[in-house]
N, C-alpha and C. Protein backbone atom coordinates (compact mmCIF):
# COMPACT_ATOMS: atom_id res chain seq x y z
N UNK A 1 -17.35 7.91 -25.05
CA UNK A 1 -16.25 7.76 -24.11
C UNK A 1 -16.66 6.80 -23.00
N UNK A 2 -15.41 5.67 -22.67
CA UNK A 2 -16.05 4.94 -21.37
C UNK A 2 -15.28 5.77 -19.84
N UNK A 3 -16.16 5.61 -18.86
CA UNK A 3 -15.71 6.06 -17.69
C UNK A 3 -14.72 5.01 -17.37
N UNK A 4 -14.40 5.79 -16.77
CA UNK A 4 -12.92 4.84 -15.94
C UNK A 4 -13.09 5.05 -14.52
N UNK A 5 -13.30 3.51 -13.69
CA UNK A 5 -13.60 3.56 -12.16
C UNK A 5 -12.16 3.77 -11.96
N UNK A 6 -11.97 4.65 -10.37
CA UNK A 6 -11.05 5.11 -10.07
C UNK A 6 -11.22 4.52 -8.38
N UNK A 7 -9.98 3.65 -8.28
CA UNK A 7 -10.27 2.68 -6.99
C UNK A 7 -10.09 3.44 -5.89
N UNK A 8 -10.59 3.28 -4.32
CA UNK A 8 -10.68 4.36 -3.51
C UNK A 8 -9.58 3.41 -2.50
N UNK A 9 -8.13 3.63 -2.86
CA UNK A 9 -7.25 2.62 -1.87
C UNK A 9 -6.26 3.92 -0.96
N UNK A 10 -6.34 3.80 0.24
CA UNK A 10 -5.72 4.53 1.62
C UNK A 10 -4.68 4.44 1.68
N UNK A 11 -3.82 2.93 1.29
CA UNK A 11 -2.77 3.35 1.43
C UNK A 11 -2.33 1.84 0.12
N UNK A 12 -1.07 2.22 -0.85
CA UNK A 12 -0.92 1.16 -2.18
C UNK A 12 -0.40 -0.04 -1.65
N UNK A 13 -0.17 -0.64 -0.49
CA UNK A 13 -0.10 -1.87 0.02
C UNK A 13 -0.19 -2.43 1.47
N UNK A 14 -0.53 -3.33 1.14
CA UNK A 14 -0.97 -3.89 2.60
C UNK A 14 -0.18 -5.67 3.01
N UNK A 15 -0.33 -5.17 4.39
CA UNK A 15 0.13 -7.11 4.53
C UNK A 15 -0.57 -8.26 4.31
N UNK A 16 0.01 -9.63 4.27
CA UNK A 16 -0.49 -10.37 3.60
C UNK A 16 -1.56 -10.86 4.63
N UNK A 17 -1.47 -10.61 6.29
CA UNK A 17 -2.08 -10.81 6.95
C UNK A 17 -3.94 -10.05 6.99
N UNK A 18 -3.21 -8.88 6.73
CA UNK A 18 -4.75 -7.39 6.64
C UNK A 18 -4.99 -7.77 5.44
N UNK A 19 -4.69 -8.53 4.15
CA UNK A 19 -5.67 -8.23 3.23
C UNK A 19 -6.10 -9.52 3.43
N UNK A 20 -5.59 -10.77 3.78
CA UNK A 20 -6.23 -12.11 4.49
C UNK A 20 -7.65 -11.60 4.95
N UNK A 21 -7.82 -10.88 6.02
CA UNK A 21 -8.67 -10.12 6.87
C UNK A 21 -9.72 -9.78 6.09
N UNK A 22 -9.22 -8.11 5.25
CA UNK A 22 -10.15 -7.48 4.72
C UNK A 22 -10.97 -8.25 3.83
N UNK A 23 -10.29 -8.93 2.97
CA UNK A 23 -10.62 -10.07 1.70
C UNK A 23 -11.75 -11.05 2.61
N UNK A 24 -11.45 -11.59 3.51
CA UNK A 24 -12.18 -12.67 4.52
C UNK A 24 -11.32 -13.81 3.81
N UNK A 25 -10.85 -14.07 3.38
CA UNK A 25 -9.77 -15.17 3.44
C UNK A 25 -8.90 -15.80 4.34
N UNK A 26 -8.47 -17.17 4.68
CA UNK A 26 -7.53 -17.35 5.73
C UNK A 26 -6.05 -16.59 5.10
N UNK A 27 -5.32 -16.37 6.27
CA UNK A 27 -3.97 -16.51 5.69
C UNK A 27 -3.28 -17.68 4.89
N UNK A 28 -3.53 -18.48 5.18
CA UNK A 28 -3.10 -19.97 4.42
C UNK A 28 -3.33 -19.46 2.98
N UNK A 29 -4.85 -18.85 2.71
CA UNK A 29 -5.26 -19.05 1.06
C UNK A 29 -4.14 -17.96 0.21
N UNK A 30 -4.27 -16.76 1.34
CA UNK A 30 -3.55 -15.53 0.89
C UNK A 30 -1.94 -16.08 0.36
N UNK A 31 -1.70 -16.50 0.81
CA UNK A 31 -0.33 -17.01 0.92
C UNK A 31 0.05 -17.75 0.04
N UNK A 32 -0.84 -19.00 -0.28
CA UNK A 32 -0.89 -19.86 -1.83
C UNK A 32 -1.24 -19.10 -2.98
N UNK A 33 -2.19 -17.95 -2.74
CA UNK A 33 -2.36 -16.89 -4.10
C UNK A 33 -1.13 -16.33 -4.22
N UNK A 34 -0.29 -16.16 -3.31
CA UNK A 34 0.67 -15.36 -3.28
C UNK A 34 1.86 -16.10 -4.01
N UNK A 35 2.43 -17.13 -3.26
CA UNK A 35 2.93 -17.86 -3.92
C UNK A 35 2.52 -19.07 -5.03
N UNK A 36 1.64 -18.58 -5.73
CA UNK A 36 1.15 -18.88 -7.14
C UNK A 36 1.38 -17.90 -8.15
N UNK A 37 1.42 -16.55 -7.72
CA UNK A 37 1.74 -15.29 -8.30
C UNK A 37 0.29 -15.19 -8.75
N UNK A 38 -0.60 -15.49 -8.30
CA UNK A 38 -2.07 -14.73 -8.10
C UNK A 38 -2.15 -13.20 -7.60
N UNK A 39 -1.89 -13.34 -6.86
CA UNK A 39 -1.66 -11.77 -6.27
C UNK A 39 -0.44 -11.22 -5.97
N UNK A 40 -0.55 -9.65 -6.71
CA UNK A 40 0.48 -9.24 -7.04
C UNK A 40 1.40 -8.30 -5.61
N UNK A 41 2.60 -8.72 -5.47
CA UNK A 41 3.64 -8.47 -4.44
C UNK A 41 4.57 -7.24 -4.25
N UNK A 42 4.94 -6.61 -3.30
CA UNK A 42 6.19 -6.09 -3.62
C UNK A 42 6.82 -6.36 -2.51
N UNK A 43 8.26 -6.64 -2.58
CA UNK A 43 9.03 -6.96 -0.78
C UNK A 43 9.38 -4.90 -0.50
N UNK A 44 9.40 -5.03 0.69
CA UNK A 44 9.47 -4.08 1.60
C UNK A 44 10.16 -4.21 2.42
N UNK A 45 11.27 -4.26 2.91
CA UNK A 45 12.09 -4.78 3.29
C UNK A 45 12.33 -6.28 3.82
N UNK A 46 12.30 -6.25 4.94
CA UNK A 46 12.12 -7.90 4.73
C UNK A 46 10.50 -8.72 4.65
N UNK A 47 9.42 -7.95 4.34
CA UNK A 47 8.67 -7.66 4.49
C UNK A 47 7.84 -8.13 2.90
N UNK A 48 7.12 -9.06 2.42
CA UNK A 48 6.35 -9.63 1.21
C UNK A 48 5.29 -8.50 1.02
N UNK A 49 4.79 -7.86 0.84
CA UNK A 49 3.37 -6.99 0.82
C UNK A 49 2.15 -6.91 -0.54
N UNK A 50 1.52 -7.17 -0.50
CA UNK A 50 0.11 -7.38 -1.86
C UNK A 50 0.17 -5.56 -2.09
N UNK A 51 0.06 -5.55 -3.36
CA UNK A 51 0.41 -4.75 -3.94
C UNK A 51 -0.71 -4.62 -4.53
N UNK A 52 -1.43 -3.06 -3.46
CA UNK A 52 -2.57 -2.89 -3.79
C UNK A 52 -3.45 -2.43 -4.95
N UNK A 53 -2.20 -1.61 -5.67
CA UNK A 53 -2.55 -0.78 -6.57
C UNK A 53 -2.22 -1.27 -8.03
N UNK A 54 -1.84 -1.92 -7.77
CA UNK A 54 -1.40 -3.41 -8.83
C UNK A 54 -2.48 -3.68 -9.35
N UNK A 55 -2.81 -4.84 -8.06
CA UNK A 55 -4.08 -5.64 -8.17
C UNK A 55 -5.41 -4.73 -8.56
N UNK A 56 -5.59 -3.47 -7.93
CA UNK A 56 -6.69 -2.83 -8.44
C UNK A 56 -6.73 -2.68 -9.88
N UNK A 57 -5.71 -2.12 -10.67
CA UNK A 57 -5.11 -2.08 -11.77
C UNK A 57 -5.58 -3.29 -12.88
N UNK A 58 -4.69 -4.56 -12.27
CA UNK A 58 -5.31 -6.13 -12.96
C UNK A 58 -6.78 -6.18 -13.11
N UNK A 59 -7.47 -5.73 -11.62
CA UNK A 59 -8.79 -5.98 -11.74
C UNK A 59 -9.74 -5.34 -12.99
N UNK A 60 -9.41 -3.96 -12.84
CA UNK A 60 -9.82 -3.00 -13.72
C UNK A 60 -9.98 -3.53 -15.47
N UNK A 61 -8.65 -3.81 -15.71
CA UNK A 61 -8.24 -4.28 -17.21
C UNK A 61 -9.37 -5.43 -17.65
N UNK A 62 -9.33 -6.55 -16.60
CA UNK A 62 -9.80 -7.82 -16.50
C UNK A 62 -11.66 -7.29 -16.97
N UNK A 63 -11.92 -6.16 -16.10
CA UNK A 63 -13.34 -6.20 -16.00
C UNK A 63 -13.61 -5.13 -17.58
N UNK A 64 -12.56 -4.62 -17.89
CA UNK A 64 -12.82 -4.03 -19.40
C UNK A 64 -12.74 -4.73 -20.36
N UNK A 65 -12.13 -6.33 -20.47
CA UNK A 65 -11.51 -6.91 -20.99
C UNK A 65 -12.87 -7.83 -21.32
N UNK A 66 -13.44 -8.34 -20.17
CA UNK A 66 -14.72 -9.04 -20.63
C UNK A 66 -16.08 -8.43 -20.77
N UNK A 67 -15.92 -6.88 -20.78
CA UNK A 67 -17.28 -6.05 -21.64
C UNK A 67 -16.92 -5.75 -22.93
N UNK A 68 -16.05 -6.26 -23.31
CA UNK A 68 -15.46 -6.48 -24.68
C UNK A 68 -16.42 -7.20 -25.87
């Protein structure tokens, strides 16, 4: 059986500004990933937000995908 990492996220999205931050990225970069559809979105009201639990998700697959 393989373990399955289980991501430790507080809350499933964040702004594009705080994950700019957390990431250490400018906002500028966040923003071109964003609108590249690099990183995955949900609107919130009027509001764009990285979609934390998404992306943890993508990451996960990605990193099972190349111990393949």
């Amino acid at each position: 059986m393989t373990e399955q990492a289980t991501p430790s996220i507080k809350i499933p999205v964040c702004t594009q500004e705080q994950y700019a931050i957390d990431a250490g990225h400018t906002l500028k970069t966040v923003r071109a990933q964003v609108n590249r559809g690099y990183l995955p979105t949900i609107k919130i009201g009027r509001y764009r937000m990285i979609n934390l639990m998404l992306l943890s998700r993508m990451c996960l697959e990605a990193d099972s995908a190349k111990q393949k």
